[in-house]
Protein backbone atom coordinates (compact mmCIF):
# COMPACT_ATOMS: atom_id res chain seq x y z
CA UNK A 1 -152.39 -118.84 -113.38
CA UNK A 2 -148.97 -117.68 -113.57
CA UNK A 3 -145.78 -117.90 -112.00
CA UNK A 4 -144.11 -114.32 -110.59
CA UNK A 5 -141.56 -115.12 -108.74
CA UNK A 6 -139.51 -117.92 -106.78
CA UNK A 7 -138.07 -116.88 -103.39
CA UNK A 8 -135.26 -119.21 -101.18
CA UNK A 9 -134.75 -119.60 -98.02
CA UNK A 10 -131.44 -120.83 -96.61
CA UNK A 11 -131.14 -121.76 -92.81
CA UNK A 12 -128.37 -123.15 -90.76
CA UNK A 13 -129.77 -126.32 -89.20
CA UNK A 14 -128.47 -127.30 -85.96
CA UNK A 15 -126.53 -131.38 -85.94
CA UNK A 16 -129.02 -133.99 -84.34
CA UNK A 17 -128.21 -135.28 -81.09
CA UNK A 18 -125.73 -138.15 -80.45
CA UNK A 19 -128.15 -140.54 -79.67
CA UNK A 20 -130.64 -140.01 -82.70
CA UNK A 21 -127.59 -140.00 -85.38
CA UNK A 22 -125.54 -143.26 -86.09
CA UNK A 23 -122.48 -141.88 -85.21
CA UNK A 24 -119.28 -143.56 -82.99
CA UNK A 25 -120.86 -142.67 -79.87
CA UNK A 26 -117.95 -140.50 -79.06
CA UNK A 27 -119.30 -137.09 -80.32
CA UNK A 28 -117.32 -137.08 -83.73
CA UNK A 29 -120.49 -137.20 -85.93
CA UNK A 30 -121.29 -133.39 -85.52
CA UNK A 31 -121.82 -132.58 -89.49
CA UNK A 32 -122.99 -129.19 -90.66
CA UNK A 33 -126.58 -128.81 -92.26
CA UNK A 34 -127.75 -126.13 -94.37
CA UNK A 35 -131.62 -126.55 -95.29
CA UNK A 36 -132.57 -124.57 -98.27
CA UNK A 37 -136.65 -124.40 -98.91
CA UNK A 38 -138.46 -122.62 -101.78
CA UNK A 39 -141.78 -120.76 -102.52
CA UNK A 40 -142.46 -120.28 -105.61
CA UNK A 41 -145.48 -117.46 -106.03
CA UNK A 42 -148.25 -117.23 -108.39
CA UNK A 43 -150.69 -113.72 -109.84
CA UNK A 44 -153.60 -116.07 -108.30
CA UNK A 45 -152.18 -115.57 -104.91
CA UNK A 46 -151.55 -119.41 -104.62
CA UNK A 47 -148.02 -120.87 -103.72
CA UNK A 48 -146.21 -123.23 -103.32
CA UNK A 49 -143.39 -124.87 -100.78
CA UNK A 50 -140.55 -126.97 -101.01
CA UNK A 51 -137.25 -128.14 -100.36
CA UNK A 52 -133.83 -128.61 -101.80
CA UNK A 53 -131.00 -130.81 -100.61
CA UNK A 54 -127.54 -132.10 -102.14
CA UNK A 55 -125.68 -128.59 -101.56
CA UNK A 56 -127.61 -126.28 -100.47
CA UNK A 57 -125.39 -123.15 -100.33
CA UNK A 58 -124.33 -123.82 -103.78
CA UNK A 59 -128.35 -125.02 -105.09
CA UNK A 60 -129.69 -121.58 -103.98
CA UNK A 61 -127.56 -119.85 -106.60
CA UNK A 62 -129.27 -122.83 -109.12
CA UNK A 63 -132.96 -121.74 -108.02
CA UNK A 64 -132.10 -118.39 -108.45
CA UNK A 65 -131.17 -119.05 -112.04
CA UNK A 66 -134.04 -121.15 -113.10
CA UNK A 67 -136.40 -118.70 -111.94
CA UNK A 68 -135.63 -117.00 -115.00
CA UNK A 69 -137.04 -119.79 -117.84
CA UNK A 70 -139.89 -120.35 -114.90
CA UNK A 71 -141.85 -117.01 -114.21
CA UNK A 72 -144.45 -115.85 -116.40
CA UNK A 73 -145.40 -120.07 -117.04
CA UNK A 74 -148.46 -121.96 -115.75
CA UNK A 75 -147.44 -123.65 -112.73
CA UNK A 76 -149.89 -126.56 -113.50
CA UNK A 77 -147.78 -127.90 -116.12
CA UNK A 78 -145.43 -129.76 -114.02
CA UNK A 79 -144.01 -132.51 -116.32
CA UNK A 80 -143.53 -129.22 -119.19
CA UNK A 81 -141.62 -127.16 -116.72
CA UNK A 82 -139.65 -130.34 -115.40
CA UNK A 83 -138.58 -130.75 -118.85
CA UNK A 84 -137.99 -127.07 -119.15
CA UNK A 85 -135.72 -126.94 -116.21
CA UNK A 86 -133.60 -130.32 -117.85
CA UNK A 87 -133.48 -128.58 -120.60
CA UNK A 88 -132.22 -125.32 -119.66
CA UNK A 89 -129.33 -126.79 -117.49
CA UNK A 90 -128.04 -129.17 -120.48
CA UNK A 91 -125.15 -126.90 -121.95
CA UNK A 92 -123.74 -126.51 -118.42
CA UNK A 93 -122.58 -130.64 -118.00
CA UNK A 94 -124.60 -133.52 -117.02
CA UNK A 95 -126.77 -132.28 -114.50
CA UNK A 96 -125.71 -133.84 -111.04
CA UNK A 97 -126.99 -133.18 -107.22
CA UNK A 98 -127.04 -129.80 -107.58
CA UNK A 99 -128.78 -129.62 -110.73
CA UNK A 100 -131.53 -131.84 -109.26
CA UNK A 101 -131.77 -130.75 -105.49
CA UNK A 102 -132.73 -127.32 -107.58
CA UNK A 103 -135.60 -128.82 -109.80
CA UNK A 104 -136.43 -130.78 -106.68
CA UNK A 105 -137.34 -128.20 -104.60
CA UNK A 106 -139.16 -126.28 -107.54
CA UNK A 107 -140.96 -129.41 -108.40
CA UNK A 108 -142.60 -130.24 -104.81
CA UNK A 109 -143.52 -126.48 -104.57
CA UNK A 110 -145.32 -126.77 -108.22
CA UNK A 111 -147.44 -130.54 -106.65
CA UNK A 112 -148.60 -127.77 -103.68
CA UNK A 113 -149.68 -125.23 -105.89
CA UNK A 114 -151.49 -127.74 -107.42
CA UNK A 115 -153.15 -129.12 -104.71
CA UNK A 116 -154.07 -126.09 -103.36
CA UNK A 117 -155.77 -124.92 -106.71
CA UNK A 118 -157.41 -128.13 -106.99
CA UNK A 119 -158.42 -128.68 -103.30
CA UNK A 120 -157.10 -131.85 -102.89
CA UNK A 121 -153.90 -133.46 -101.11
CA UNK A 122 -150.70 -134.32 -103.30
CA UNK A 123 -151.40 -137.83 -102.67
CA UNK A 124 -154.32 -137.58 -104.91
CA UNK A 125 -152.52 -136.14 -107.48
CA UNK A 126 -150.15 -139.06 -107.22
CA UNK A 127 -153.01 -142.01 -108.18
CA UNK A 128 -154.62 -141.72 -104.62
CA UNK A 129 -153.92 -143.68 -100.80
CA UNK A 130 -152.04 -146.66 -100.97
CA UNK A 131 -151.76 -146.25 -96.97
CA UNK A 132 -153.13 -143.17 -94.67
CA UNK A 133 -149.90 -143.97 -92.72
CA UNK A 134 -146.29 -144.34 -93.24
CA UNK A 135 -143.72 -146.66 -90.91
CA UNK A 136 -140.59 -145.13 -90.09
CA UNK A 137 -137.26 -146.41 -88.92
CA UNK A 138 -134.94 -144.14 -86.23
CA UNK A 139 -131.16 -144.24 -85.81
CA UNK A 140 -129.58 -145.97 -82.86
CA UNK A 141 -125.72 -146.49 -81.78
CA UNK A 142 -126.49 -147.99 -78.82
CA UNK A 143 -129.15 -150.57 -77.05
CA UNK A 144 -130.26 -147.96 -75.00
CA UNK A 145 -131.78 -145.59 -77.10
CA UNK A 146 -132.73 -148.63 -79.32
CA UNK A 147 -135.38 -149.91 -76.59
CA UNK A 148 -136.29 -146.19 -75.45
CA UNK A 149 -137.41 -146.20 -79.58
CA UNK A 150 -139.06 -149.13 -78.95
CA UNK A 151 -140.72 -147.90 -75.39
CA UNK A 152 -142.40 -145.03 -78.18
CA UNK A 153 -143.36 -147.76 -80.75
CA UNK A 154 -141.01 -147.63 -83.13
CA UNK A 155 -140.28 -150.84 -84.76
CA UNK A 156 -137.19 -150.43 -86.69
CA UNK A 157 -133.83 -148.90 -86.07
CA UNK A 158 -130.92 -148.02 -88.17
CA UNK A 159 -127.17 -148.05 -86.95
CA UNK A 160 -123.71 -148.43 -88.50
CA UNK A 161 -120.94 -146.05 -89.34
CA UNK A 162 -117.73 -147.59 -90.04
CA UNK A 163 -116.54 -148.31 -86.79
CA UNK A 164 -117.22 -151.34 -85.19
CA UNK A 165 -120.75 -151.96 -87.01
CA UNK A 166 -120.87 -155.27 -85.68
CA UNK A 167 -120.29 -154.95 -82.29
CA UNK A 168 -123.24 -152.41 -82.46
CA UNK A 169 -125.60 -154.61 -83.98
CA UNK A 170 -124.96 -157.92 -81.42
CA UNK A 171 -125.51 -155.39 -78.70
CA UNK A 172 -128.76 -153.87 -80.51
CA UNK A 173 -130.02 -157.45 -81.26
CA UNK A 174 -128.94 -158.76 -78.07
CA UNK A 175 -131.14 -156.25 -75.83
CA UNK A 176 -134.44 -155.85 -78.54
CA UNK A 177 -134.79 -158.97 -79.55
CA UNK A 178 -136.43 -159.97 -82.59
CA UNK A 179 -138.86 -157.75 -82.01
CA UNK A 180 -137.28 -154.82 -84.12
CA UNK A 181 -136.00 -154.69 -87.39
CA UNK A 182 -132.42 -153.48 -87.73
CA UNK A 183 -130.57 -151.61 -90.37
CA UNK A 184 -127.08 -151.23 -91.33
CA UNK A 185 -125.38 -148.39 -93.05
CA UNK A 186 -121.74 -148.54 -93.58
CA UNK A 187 -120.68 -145.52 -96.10
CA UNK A 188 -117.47 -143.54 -95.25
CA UNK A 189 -115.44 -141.59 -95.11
CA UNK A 190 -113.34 -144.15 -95.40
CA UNK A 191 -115.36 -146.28 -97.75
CA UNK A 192 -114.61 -149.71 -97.21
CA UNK A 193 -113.16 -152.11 -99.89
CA UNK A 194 -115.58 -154.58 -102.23
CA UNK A 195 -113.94 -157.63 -100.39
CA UNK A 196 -113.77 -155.65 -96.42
CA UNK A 197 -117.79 -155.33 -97.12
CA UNK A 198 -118.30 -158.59 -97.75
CA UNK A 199 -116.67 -160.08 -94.88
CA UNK A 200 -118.53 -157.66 -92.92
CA UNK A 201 -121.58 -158.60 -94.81
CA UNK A 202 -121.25 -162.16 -94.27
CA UNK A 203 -120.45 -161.57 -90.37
CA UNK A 204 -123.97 -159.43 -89.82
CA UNK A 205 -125.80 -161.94 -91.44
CA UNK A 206 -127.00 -164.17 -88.14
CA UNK A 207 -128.47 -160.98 -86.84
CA UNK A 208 -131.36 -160.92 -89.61
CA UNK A 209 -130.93 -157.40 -90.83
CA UNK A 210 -133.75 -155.56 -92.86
CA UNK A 211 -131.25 -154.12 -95.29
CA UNK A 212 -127.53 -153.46 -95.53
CA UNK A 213 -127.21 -149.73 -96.95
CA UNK A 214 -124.41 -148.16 -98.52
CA UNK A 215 -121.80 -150.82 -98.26
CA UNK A 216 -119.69 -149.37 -100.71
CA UNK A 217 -118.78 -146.28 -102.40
CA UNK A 218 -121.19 -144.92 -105.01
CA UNK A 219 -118.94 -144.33 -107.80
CA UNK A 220 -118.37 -148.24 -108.86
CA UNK A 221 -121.65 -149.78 -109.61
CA UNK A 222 -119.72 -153.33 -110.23
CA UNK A 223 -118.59 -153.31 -106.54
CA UNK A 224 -121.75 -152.83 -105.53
CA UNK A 225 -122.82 -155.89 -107.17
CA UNK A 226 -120.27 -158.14 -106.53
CA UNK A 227 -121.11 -157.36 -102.48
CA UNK A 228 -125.00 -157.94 -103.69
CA UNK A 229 -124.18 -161.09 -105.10
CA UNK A 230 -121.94 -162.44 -102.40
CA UNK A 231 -123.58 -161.57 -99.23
CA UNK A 232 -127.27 -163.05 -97.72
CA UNK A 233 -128.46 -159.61 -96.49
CA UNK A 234 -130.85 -157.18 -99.09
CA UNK A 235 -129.07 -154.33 -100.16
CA UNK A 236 -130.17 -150.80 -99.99
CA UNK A 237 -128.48 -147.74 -101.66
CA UNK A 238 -129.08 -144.57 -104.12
CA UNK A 239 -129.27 -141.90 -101.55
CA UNK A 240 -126.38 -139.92 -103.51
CA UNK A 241 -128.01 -139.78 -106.68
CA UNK A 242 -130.54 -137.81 -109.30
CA UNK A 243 -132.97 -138.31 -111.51
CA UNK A 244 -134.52 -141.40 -113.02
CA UNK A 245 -131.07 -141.91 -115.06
CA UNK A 246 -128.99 -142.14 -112.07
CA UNK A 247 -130.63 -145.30 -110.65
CA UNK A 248 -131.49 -146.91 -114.15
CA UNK A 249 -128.52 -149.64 -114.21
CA UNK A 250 -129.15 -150.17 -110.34
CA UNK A 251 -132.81 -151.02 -111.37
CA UNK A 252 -132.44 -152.85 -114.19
CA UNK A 253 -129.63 -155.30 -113.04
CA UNK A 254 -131.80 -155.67 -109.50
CA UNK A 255 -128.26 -154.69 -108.06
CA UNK A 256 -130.18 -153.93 -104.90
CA UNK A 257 -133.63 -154.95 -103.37
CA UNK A 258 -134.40 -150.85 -101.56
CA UNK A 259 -133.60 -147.38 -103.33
CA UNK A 260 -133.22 -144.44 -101.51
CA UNK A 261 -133.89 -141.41 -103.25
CA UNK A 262 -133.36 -138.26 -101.25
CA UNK A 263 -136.79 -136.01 -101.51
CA UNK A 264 -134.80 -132.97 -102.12
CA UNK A 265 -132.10 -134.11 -104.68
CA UNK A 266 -133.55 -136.77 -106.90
CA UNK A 267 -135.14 -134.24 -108.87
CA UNK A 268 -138.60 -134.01 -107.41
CA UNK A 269 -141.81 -135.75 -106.83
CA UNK A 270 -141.95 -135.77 -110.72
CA UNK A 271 -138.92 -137.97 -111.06
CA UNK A 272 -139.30 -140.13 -107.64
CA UNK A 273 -143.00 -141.18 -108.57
CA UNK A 274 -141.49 -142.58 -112.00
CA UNK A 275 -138.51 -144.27 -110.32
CA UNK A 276 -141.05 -146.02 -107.91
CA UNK A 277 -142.20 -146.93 -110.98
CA UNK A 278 -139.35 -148.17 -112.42
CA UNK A 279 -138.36 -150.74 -109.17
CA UNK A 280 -141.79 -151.91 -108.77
CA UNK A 281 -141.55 -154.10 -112.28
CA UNK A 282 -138.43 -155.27 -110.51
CA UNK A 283 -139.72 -155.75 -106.96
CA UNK A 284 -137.37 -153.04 -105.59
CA UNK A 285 -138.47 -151.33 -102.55
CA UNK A 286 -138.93 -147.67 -102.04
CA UNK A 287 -137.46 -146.25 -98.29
CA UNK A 288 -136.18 -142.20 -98.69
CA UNK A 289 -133.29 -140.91 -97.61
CA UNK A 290 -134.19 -137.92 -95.38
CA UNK A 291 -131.09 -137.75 -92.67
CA UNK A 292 -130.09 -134.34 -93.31
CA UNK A 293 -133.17 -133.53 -94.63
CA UNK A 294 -135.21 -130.69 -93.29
CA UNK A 295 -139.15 -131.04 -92.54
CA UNK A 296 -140.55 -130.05 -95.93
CA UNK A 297 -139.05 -132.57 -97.59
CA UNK A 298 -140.31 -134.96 -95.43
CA UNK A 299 -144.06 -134.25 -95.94
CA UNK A 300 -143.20 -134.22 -99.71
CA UNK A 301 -142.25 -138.11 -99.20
CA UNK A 302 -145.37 -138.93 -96.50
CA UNK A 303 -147.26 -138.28 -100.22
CA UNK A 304 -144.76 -140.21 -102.33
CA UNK A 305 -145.11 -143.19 -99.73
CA UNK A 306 -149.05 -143.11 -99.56
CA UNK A 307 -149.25 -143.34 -102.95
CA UNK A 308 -147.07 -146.28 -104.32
CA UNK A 309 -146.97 -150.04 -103.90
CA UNK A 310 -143.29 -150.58 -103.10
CA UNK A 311 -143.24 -147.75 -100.25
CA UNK A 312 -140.95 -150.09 -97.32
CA UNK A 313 -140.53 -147.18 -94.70
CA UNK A 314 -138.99 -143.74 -94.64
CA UNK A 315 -136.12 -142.28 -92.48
CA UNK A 316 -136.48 -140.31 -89.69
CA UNK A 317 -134.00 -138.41 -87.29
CA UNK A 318 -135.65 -138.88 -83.79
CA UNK A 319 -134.47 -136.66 -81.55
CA UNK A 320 -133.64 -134.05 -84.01
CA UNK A 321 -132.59 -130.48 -83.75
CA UNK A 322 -135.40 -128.68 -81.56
CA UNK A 323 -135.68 -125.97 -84.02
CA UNK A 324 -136.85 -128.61 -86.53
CA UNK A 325 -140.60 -127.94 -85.75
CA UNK A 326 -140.17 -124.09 -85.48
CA UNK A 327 -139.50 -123.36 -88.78
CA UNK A 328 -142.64 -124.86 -90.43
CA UNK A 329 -146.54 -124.52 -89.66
CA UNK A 330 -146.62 -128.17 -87.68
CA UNK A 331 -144.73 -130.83 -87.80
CA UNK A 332 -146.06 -134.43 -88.58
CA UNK A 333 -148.07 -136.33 -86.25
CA UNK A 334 -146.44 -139.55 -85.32
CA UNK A 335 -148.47 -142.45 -84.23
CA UNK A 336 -147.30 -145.87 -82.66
CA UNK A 337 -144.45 -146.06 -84.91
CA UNK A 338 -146.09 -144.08 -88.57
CA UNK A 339 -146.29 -140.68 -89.60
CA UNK A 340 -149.74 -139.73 -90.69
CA UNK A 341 -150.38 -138.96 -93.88
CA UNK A 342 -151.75 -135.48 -94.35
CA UNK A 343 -155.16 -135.29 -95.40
CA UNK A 344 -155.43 -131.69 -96.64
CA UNK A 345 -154.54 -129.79 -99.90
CA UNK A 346 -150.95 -129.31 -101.47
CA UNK A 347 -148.68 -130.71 -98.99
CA UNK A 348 -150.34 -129.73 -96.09
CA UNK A 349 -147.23 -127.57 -94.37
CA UNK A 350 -146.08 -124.07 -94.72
CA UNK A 351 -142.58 -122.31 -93.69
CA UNK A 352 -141.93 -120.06 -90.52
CA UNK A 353 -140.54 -117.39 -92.37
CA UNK A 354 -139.94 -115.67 -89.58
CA UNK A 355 -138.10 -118.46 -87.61
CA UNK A 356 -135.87 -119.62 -91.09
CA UNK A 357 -134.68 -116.10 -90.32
CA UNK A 358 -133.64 -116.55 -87.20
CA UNK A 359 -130.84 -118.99 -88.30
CA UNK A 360 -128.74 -117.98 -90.97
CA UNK A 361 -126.39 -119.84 -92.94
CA UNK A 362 -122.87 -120.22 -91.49
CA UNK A 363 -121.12 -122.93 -93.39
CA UNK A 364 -122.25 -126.14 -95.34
CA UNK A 365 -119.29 -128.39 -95.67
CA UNK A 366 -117.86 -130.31 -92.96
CA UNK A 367 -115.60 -133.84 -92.37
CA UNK A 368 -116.77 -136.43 -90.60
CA UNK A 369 -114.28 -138.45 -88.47
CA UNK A 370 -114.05 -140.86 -85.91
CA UNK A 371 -113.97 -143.47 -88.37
CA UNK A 372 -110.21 -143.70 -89.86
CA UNK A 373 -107.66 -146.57 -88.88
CA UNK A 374 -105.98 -144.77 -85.86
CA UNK A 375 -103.30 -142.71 -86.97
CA UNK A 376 -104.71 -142.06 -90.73
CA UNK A 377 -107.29 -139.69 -89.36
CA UNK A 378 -105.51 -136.66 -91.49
CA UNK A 379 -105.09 -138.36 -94.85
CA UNK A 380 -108.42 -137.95 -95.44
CA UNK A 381 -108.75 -141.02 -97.93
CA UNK A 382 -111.74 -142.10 -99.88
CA UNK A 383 -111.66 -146.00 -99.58
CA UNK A 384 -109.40 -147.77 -96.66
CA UNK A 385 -108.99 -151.52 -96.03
CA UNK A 386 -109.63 -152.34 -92.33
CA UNK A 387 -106.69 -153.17 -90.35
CA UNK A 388 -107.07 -155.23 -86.90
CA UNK A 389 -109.43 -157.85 -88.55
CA UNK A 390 -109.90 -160.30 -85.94
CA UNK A 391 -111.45 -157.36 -84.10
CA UNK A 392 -113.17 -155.89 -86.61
CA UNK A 393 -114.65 -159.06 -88.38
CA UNK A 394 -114.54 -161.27 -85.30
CA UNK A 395 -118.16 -161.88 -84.24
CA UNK A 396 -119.66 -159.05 -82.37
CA UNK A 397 -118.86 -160.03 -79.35
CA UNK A 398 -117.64 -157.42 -76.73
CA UNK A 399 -114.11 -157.60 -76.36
CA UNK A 400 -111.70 -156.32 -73.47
């Protein structure tokens, strides 16, 4: 078998709802998603789907490019190709998100061509079932649509953005009881300071959280520590990154107790099956990153997550853009709080060609606000230290 060609497919993807993302409340959290999904072809007549995240404007461009050291290979040499792919990107720079969300999406579609020829599901592939289902946590900004998650069976709930996180969380707690888990996320824009993080950190501890995600910015992995070290809460974090060699120091100093690879920019199933790897000798936890994700990516992980130990939970976007189910062959069945884990070869979902059609890319870059120190909205910093701290670190309790 041989590979002929690799075709994209780039689709404007409409924002989730209010409710389902962990936004202010106030409407600000709009964002602007492109999903970009793959097929990459074969003379057997077998192929293959996937997905690629990180930038995907700019990562179609990198598909189209790699097609060219890909076709006329056998597909069923994944790890070669992988290598192939590394390779072939090397003189441009260190390869980053874009770099990876390419192989990414290459890489799942090479796992379904597999599975397909072989007759079995990617799971298999991957050292066979762990779990035949996979828990999932939702996104909630307010007690309300917290307990309607719970009225569905969903047992954990992620909120956050970096305005008044703790507020959100007593109210949360407050109305679920400890019957859910809760989740914090508090990246920017603006990022908050090493010592503003830990404060927070220390505040949200009495509400028992599952994991604190994202507390500060990427770039430093020392800050990330120190906030680690200094606050009672486990830390998630990594959904920013690629490859194997972007979470190594993260791993090895057991900075943080979850990773959160994102299915379509760590670099594939390839890379994410070795990172699992990788935190298990360290009792890290695996939970995905999948909020801007689009639905192919997400069977890709249902596989990952069936098939290794330290699977915690994976992300999921309740409430989603309708069209999310449209532009595939079915969508996931979800069952009192778990997505099931396909049980047929490859990955077990196709694309609506026809519908990714219907939706063509506008634009792919957008700024989040809502969450600046009023008056700062338009400086459009990085990193800010919060102001009005007796409100913003002063309990969770509603205030007049």
């Amino acid at each position: 078998m041989k590979i002929t060609e690799i075709k994209t497919f780039l689709m404007q993807a409409g924002a989730p709802s209010d409710s389902a993302w962990a936004s202010d409340g106030k409407g600000h959290q709009t964002g602007s998603r492109n999903w970009l999904f793959v097929k990459v072809l074969t003379d057997e007549g077998i192929y293959g789907v996937g997905e690629c995240s990180g930038w995907p404007r700019v990562i179609e461009a990198a598909v189209r490019d790699l097609a060219g050291v890909l076709v006329g290979e056998d597909p069923a040499h994944i790890e070669k190709l992988w290598q192939k792919m590394l390779v072939a990107q090397m003189a441009h720079g260190v390869t980053g998100v874009v770099g990876a969300g390419a192989m990414a999406g290459i890489d799942m579609a090479l796992w379904d061509i597999k599975g397909k020829a072989l007759g079995t599901p990617v799971w298999n592939l991957l050292g066979g079932q762990v779990r035949d289902r996979v828990r999932i946590y939702a996104h909630a900004s307010t007690p309300e649509v917290a307990l309607a998650l719970r009225a569905r069976g969903i047992g954990a709930v992620k909120t956050g953005g970096v305005r008044d996180p703790l507020r959100k969380v007593a109210a949360i707690r407050d109305a679920v009881g400890d019957e859910m888990d809760i989740m914090v996320d508090l990246h920017g824009p603006p990022w908050m300071t090493p010592k503003d993080a830990i404060v927070l950190g220390r505040a949200l501890e009495p509400y028992h959280l599952l994991f604190l995600e994202d507390p500060v910015a990427p770039e430093n992995i020392d800050n990330l520590a120190r906030v680690a070290d200094q606050v009672a809460i486990p830390i998630a974090a990594g959904e920013r990154l690629a490859t194997i060699w972007g979470w190594r120091q993260m791993v090895e100093r057991e900075i943080v107790d979850v990773i959160q690879p994102d299915t379509g920019r760590a670099g594939g199933l390839t890379q994410m099956k070795k990172l699992a790897g990788m935190a298990e000798a360290h009792h890290i936890m695996v939970a995905p990153h999948s909020g801007t994700l689009g639905p192919i990516a997400e069977f890709a992980a249902l596989h990952l997550l069936a098939a290794i130990p330290n699977a915690l939970m994976l992300e999921r976007i309740e409430g989603d853009w309708a069209g999310r189910n449209e532009v595939i062959s079915a969508p996931p069945v979800l069952e009192g709080g778990h997505l099931l884990v396909p049980n047929v070869p490859g990955l077990g979902v196709d694309i609506n060609e026809e519908a990714v059609a219907r939706y063509p890319s506008q634009r792919n870059v957008s700024i989040a606000s809502g969450g600046y120190e009023p008056g700062t909205e338009g400086e459009f910093v990085y990193v800010q230290t919060r102001l009005h701290r007796a409100a913003a670190f002063g309990g969770g309790k509603p205030r007049g």
